[in-house]
PDB file of N, CA and C in Angstrom:
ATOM      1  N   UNK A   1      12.117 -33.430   6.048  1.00  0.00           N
ATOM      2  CA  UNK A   1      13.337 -33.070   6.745  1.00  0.00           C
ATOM      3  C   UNK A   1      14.543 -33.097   5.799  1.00  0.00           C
ATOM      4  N   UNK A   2      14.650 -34.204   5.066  1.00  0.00           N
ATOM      5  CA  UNK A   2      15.363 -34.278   3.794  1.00  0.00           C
ATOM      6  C   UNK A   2      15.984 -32.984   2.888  1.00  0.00           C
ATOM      7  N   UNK A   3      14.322 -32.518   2.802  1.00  0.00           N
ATOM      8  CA  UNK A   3      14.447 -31.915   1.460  1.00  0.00           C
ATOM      9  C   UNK A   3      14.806 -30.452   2.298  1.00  0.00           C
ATOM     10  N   UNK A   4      14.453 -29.732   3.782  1.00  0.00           N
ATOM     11  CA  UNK A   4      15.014 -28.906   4.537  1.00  0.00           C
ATOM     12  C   UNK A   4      16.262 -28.891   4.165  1.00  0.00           C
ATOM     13  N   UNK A   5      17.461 -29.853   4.416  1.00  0.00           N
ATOM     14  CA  UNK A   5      18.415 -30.036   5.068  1.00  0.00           C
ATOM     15  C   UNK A   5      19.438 -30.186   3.392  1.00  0.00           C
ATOM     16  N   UNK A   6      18.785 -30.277   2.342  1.00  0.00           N
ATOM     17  CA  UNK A   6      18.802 -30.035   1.005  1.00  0.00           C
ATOM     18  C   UNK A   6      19.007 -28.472   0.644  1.00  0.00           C
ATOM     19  N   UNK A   7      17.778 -28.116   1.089  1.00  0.00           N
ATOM     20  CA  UNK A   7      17.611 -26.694   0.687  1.00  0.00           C
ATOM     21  C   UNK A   7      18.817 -25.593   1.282  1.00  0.00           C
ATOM     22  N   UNK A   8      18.637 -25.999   2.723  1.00  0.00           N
ATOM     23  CA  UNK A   8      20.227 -25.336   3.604  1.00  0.00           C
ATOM     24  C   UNK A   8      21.399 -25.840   2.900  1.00  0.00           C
ATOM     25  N   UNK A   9      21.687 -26.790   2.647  1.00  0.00           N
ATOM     26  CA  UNK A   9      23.065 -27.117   2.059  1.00  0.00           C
ATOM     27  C   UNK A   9      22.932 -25.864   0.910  1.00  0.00           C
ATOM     28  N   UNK A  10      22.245 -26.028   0.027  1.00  0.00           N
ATOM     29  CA  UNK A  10      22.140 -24.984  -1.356  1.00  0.00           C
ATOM     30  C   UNK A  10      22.196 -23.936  -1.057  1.00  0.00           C
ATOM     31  N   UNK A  11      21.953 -22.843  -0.533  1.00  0.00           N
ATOM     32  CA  UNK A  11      21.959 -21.475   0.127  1.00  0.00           C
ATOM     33  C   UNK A  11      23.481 -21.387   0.347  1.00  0.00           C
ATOM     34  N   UNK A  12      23.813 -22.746   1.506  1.00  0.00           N
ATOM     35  CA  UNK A  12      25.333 -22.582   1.890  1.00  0.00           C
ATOM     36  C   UNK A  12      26.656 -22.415   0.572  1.00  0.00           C
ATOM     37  N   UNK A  13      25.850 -23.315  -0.302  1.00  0.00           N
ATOM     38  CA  UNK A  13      26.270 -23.393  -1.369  1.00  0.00           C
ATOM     39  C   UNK A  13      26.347 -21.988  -1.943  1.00  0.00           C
ATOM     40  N   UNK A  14      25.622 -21.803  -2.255  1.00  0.00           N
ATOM     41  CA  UNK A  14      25.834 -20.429  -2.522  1.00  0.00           C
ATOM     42  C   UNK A  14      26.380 -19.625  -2.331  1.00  0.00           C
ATOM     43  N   UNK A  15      25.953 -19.280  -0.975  1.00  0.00           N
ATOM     44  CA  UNK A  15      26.752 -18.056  -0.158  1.00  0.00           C
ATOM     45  C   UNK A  15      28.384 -17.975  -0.230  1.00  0.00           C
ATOM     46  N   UNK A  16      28.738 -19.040  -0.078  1.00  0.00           N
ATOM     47  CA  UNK A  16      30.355 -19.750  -0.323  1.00  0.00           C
ATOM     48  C   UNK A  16      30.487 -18.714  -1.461  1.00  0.00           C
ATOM     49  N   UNK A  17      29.969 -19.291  -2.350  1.00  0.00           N
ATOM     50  CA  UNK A  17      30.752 -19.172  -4.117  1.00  0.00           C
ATOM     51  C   UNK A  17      30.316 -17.532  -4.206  1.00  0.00           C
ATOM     52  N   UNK A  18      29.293 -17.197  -3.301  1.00  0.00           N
ATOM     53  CA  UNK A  18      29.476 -15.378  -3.988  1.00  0.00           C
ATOM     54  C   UNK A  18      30.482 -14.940  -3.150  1.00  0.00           C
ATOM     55  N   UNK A  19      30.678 -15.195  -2.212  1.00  0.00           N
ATOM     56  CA  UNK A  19      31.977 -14.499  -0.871  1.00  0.00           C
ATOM     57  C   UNK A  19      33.148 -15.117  -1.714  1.00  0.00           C
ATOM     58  N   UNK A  20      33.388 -16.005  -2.293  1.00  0.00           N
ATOM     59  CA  UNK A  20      34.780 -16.789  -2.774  1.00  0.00           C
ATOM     60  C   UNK A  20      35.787 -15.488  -3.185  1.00  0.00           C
ATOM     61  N   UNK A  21      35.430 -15.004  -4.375  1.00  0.00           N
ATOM     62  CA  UNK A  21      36.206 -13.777  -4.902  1.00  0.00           C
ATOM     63  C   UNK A  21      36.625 -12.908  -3.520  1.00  0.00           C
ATOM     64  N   UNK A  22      36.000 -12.166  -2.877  1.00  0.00           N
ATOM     65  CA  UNK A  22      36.282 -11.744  -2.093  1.00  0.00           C
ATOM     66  C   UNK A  22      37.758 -12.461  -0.524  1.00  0.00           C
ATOM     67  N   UNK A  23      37.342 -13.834  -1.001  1.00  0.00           N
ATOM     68  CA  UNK A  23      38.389 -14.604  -0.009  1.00  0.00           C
ATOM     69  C   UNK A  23      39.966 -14.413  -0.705  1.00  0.00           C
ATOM     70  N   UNK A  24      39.875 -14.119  -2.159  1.00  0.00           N
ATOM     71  CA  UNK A  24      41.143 -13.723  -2.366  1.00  0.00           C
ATOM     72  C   UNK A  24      42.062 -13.062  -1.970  1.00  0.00           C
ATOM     73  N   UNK A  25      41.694 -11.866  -1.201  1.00  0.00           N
ATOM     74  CA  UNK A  25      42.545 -10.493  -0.827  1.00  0.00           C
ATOM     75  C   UNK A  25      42.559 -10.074  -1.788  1.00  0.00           C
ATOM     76  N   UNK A  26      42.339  -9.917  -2.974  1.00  0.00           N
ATOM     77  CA  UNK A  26      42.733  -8.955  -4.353  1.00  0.00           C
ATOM     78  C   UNK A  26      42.414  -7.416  -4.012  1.00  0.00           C
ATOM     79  N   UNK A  27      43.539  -6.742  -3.833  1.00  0.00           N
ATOM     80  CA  UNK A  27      43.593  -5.124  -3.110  1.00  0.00           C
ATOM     81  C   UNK A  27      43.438  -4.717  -4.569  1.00  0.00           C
ATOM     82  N   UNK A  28      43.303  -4.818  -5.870  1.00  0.00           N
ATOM     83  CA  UNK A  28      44.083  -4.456  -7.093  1.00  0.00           C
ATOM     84  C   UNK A  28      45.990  -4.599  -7.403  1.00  0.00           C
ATOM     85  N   UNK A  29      45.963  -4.007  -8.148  1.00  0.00           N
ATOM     86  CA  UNK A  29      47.058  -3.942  -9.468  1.00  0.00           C
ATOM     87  C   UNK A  29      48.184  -2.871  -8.363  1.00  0.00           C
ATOM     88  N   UNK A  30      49.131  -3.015  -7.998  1.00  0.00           N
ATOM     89  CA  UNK A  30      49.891  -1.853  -7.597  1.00  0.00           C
ATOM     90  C   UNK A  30      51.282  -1.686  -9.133  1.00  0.00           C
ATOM     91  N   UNK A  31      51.573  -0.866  -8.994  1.00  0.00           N
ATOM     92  CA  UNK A  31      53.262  -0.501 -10.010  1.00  0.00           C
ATOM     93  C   UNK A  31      54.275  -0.689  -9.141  1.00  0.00           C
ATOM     94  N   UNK A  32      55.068  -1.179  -9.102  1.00  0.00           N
ATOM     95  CA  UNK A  32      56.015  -1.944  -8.616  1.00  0.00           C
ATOM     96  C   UNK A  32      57.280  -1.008  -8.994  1.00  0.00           C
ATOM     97  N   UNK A  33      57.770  -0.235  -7.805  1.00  0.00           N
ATOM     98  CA  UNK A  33      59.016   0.581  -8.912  1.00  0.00           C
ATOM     99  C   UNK A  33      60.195  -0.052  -8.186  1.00  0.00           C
ATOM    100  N   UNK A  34      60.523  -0.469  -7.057  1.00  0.00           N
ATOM    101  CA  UNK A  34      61.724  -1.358  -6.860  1.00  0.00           C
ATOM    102  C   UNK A  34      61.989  -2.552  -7.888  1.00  0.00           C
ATOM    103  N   UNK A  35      63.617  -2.830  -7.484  1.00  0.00           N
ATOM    104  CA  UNK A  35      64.214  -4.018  -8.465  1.00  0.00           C
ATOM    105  C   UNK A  35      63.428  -5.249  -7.868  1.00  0.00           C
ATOM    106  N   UNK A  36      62.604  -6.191  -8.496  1.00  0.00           N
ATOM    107  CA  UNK A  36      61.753  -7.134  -8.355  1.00  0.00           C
ATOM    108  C   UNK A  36      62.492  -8.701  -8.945  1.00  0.00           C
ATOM    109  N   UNK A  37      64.100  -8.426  -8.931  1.00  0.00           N
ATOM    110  CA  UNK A  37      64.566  -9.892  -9.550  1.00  0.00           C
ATOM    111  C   UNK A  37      64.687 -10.910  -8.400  1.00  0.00           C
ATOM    112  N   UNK A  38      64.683 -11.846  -9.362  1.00  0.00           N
ATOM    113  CA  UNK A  38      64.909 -13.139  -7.954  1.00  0.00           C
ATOM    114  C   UNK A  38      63.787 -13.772  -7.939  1.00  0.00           C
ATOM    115  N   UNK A  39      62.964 -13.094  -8.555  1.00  0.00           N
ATOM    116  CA  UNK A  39      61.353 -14.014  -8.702  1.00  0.00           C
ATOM    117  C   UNK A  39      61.120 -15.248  -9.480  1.00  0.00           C
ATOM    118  N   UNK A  40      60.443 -16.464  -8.993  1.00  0.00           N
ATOM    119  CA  UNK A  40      60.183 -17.129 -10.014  1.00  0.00           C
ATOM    120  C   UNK A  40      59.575 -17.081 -11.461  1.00  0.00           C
ATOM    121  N   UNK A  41      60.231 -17.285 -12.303  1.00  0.00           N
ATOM    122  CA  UNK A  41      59.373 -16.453 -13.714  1.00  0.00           C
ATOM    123  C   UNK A  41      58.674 -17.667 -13.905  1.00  0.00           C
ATOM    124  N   UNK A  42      57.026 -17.556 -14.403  1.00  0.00           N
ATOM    125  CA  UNK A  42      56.446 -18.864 -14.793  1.00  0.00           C
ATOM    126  C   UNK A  42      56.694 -18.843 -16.212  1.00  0.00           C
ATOM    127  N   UNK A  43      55.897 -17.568 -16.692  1.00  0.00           N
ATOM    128  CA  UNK A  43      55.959 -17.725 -18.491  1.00  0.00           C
ATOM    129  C   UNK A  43      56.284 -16.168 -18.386  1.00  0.00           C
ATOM    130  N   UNK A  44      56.673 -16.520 -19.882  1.00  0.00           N
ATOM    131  CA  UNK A  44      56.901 -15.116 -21.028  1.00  0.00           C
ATOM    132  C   UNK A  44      56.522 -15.043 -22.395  1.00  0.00           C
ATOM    133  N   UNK A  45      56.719 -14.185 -23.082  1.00  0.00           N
ATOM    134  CA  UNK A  45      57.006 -14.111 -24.360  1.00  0.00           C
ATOM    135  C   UNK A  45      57.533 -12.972 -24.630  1.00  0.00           C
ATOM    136  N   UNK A  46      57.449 -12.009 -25.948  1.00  0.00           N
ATOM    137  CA  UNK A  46      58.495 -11.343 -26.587  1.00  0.00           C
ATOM    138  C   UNK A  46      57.952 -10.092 -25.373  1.00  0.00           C
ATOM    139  N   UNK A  47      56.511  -9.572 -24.832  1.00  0.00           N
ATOM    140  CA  UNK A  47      56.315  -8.593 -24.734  1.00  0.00           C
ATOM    141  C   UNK A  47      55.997  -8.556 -22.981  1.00  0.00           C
ATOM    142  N   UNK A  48      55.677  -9.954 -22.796  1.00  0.00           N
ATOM    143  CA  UNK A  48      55.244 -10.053 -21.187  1.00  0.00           C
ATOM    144  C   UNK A  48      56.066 -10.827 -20.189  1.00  0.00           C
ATOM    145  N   UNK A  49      56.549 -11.192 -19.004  1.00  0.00           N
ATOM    146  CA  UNK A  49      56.523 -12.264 -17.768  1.00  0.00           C
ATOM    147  C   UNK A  49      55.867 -11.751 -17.181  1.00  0.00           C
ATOM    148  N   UNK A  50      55.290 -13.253 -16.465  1.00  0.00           N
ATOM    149  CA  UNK A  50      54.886 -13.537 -15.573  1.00  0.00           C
ATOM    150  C   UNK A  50      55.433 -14.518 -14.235  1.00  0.00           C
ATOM    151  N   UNK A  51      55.392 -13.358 -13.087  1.00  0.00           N
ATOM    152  CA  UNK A  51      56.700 -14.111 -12.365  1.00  0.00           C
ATOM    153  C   UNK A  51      55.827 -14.064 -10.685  1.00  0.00           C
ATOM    154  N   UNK A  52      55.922 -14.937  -9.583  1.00  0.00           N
ATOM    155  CA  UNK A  52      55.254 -15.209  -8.506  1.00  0.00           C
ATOM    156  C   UNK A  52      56.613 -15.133  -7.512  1.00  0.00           C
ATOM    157  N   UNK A  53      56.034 -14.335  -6.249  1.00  0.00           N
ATOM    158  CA  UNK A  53      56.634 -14.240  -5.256  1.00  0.00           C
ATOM    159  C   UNK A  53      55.097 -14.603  -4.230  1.00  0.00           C
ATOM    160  N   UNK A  54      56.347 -14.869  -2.826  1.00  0.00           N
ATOM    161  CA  UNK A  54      55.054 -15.294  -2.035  1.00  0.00           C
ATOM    162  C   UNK A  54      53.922 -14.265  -1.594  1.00  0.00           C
ATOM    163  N   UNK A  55      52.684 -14.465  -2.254  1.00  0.00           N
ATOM    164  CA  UNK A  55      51.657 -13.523  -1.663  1.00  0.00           C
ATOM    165  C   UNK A  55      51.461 -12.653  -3.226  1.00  0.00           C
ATOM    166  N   UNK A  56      51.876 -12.576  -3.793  1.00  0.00           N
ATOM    167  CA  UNK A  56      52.002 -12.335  -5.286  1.00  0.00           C
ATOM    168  C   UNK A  56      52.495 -12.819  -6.377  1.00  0.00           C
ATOM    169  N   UNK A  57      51.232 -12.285  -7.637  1.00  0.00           N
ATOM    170  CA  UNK A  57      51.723 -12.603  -8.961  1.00  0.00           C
ATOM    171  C   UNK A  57      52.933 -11.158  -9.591  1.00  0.00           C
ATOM    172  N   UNK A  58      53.360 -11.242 -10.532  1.00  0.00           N
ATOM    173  CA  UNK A  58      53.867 -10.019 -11.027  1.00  0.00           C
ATOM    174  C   UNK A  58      54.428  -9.855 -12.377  1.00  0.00           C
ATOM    175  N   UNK A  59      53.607  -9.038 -13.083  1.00  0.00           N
ATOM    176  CA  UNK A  59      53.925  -9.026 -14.272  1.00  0.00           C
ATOM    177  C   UNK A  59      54.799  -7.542 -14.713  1.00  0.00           C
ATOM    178  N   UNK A  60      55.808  -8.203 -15.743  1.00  0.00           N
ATOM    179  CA  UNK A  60      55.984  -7.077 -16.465  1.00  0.00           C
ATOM    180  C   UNK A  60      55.976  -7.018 -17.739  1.00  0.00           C
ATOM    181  N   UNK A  61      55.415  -5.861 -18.047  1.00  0.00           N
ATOM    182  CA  UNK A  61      54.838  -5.348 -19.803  1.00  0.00           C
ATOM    183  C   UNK A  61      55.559  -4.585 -20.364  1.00  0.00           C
ATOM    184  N   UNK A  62      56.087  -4.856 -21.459  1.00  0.00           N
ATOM    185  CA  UNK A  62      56.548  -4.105 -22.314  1.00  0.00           C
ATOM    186  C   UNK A  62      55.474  -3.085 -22.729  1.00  0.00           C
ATOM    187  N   UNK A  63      53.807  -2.790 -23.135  1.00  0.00           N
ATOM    188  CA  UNK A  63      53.106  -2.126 -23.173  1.00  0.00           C
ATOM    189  C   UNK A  63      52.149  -2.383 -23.183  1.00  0.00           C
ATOM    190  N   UNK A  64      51.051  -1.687 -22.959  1.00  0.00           N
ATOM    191  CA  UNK A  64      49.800  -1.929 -22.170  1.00  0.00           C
ATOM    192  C   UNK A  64      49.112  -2.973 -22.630  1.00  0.00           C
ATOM    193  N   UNK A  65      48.333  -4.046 -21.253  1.00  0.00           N
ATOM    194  CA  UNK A  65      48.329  -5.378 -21.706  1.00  0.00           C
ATOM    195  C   UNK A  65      46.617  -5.348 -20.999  1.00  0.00           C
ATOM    196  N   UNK A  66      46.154  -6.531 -21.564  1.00  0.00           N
ATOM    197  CA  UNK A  66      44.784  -7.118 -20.723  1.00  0.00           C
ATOM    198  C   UNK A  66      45.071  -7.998 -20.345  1.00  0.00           C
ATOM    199  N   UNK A  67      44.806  -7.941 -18.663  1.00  0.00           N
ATOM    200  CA  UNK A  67      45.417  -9.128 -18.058  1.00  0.00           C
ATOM    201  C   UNK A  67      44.148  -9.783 -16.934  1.00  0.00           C
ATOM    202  N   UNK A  68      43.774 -11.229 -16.811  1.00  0.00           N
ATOM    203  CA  UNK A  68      42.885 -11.561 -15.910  1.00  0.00           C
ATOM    204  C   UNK A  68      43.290 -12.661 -15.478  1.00  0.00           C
ATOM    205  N   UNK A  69      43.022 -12.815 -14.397  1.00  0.00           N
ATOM    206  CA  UNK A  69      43.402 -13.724 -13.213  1.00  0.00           C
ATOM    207  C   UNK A  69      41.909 -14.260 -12.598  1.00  0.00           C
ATOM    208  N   UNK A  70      42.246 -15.317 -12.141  1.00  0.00           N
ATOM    209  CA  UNK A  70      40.846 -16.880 -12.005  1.00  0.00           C
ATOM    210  C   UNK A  70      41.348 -17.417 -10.939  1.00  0.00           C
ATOM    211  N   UNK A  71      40.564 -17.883 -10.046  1.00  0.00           N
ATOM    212  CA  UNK A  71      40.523 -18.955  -9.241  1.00  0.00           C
ATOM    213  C   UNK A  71      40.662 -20.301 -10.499  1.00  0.00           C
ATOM    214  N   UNK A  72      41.343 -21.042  -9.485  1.00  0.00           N
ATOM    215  CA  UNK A  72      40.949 -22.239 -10.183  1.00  0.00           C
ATOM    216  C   UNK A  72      39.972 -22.884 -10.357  1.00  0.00           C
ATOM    217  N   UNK A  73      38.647 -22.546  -9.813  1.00  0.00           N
ATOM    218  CA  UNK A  73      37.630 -22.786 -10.139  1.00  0.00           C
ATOM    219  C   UNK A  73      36.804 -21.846 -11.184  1.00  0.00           C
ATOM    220  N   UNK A  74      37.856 -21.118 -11.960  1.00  0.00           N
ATOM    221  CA  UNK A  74      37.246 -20.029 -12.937  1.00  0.00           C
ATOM    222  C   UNK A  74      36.736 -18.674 -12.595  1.00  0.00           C
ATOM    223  N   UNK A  75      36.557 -18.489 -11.491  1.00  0.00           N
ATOM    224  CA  UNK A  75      35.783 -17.257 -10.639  1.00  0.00           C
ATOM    225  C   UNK A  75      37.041 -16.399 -10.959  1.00  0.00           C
ATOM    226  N   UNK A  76      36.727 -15.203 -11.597  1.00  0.00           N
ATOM    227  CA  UNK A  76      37.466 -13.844 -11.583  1.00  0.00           C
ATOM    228  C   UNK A  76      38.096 -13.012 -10.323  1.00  0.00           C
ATOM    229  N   UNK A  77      39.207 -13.222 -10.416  1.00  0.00           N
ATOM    230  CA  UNK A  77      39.836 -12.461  -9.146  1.00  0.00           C
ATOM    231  C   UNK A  77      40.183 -10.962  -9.952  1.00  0.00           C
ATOM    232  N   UNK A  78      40.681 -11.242 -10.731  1.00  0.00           N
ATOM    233  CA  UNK A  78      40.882  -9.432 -11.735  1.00  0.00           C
ATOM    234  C   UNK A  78      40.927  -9.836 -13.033  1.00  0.00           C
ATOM    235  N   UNK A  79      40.060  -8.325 -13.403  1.00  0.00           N
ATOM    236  CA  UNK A  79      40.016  -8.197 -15.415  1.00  0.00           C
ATOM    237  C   UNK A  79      40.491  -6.680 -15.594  1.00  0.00           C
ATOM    238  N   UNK A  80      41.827  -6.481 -15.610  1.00  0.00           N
ATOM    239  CA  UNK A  80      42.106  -5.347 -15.790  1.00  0.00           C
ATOM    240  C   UNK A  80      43.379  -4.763 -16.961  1.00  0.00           C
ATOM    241  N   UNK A  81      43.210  -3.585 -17.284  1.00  0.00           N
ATOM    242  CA  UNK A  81      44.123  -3.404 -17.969  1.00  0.00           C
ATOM    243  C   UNK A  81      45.583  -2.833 -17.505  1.00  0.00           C
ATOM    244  N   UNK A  82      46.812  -3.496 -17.400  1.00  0.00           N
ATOM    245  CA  UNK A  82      48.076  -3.210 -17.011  1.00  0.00           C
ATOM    246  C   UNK A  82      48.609  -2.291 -18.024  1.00  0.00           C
ATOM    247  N   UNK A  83      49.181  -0.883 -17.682  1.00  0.00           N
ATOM    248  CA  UNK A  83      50.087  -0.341 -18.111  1.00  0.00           C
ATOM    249  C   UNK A  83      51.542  -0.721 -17.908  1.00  0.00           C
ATOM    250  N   UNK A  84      52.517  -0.050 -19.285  1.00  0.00           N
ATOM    251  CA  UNK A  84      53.936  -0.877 -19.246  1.00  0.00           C
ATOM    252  C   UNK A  84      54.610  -0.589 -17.581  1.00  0.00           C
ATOM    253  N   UNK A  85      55.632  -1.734 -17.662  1.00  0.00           N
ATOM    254  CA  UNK A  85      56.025  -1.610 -16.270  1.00  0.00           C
ATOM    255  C   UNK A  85      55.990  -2.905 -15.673  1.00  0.00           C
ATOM    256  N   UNK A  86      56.213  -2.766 -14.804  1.00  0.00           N
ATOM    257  CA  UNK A  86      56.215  -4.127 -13.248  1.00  0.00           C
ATOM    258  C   UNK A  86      54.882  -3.898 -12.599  1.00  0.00           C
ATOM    259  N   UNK A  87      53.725  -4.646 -12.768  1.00  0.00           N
ATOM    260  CA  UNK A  87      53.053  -4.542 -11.631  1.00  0.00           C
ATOM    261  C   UNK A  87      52.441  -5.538 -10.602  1.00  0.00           C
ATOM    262  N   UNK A  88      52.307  -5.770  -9.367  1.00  0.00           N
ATOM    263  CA  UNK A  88      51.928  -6.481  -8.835  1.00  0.00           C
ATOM    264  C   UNK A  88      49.954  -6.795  -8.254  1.00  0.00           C
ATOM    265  N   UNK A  89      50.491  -7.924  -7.605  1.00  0.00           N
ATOM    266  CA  UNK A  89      48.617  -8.155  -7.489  1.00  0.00           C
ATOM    267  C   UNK A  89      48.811  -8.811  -5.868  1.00  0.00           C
ATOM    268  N   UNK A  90      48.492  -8.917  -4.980  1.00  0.00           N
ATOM    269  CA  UNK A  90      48.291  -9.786  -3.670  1.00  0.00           C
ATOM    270  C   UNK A  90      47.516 -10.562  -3.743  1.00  0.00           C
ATOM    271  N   UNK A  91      47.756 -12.033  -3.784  1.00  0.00           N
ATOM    272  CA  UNK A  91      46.586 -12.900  -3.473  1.00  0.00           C
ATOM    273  C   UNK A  91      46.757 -13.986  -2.216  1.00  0.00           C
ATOM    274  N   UNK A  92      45.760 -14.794  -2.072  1.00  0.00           N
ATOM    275  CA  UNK A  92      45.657 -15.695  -0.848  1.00  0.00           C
ATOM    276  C   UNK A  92      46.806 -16.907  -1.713  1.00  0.00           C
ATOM    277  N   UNK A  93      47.165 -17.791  -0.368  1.00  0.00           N
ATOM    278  CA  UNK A  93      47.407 -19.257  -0.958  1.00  0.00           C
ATOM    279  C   UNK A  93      46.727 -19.280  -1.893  1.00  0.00           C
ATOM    280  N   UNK A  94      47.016 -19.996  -2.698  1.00  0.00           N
ATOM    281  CA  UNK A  94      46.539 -21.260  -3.766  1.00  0.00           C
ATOM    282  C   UNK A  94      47.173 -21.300  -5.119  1.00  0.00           C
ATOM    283  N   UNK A  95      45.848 -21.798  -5.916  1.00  0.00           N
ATOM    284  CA  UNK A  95      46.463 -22.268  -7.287  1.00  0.00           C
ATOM    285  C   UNK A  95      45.586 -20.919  -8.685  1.00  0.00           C
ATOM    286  N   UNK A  96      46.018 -20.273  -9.053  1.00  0.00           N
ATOM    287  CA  UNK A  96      45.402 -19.257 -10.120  1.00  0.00           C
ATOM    288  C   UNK A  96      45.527 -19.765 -11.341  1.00  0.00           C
ATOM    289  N   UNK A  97      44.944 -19.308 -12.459  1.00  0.00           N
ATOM    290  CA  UNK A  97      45.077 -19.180 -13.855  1.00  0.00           C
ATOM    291  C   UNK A  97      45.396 -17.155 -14.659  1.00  0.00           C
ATOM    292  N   UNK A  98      45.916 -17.503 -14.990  1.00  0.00           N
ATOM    293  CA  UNK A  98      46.543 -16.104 -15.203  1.00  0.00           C
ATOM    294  C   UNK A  98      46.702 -15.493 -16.711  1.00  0.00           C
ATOM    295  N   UNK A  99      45.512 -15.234 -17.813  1.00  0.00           N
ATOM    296  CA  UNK A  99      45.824 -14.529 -19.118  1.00  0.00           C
ATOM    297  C   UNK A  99      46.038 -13.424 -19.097  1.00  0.00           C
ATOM    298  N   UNK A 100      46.989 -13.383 -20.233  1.00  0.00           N
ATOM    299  CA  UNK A 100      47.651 -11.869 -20.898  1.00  0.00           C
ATOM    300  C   UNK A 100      47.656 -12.209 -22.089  1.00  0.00           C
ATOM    301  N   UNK A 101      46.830 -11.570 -22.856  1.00  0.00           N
ATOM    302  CA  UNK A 101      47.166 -11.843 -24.067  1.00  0.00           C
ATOM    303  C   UNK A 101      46.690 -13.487 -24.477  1.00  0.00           C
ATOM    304  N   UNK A 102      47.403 -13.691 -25.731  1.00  0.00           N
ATOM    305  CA  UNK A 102      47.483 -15.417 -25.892  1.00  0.00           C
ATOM    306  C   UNK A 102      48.296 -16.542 -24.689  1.00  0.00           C
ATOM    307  N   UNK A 103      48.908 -15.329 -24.036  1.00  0.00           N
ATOM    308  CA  UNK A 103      49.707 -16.365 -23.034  1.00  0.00           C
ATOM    309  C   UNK A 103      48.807 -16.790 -21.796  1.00  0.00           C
ATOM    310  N   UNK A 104      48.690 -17.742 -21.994  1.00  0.00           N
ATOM    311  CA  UNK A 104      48.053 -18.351 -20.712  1.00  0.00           C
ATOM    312  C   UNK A 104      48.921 -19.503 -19.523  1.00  0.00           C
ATOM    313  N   UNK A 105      48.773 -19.189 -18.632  1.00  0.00           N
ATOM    314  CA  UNK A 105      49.448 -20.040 -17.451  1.00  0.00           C
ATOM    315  C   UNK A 105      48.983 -20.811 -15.808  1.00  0.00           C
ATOM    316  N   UNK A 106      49.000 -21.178 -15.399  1.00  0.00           N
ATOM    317  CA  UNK A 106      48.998 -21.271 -13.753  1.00  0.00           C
ATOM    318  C   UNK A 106      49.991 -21.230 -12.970  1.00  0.00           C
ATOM    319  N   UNK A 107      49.589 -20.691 -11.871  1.00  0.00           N
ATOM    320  CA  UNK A 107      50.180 -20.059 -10.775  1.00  0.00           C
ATOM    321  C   UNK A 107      50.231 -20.947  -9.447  1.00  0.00           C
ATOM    322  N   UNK A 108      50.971 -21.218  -9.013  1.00  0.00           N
ATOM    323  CA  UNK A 108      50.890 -21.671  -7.461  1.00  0.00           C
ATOM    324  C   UNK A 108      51.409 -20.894  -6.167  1.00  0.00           C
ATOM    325  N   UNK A 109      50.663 -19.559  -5.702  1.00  0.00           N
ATOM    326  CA  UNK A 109      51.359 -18.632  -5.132  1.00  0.00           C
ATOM    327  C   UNK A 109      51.155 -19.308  -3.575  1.00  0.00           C
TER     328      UNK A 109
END
């Protein structure tokens, strides 16, 4: 009965962590052409920010960037490439990890 009630937990286990990504909402990458100030900026550097409003991350690029975003448990919410510009992402509550480049950060959207 044990080892039943073992085996169901693990499956559950499972099933969780492949649906997880999907619990994000991640619609993709939109371009953002309204004025987007007022946002919290987390990080920058010479070529990127990275700035969070509620329900989104939002970056803007000076020119085309590789950008990926993580659960905090490491699971890939997006690996995509951003063209220059403002663009945004929709995600659920929580806590993200967010690379561009060498810049790395977390998010608390």
């Amino acid at each position: 009965m044990l080892r039943r009630l073992r085996a169901l937990i693990g499956v559950l286990v499972l099933i969780v962590l492949t649906l997880s990504p999907s619990l994000c909402d991640a619609k993709g990458w939109e371009a953002v052409r309204a004025d987007v100030s007022g946002l919290n900026s987390v990080a920058r550097d010479s070529d990127v920010e990275i700035r969070v409003s509620p329900g989104h991350v939002v970056v803007t690029a000076a020119q085309p960037v590789q950008i990926k975003v993580f659960t905090i448990l490491g699971q890939v919410v997006s690996n995509e490439t951003l063209q220059t510009g403002t663009s945004r992402l929709p995600l659920s509550h929580g806590v993200y990890i967010v690379k561009v480049g060498d810049l790395t950060c977390k998010i608390a959207v």
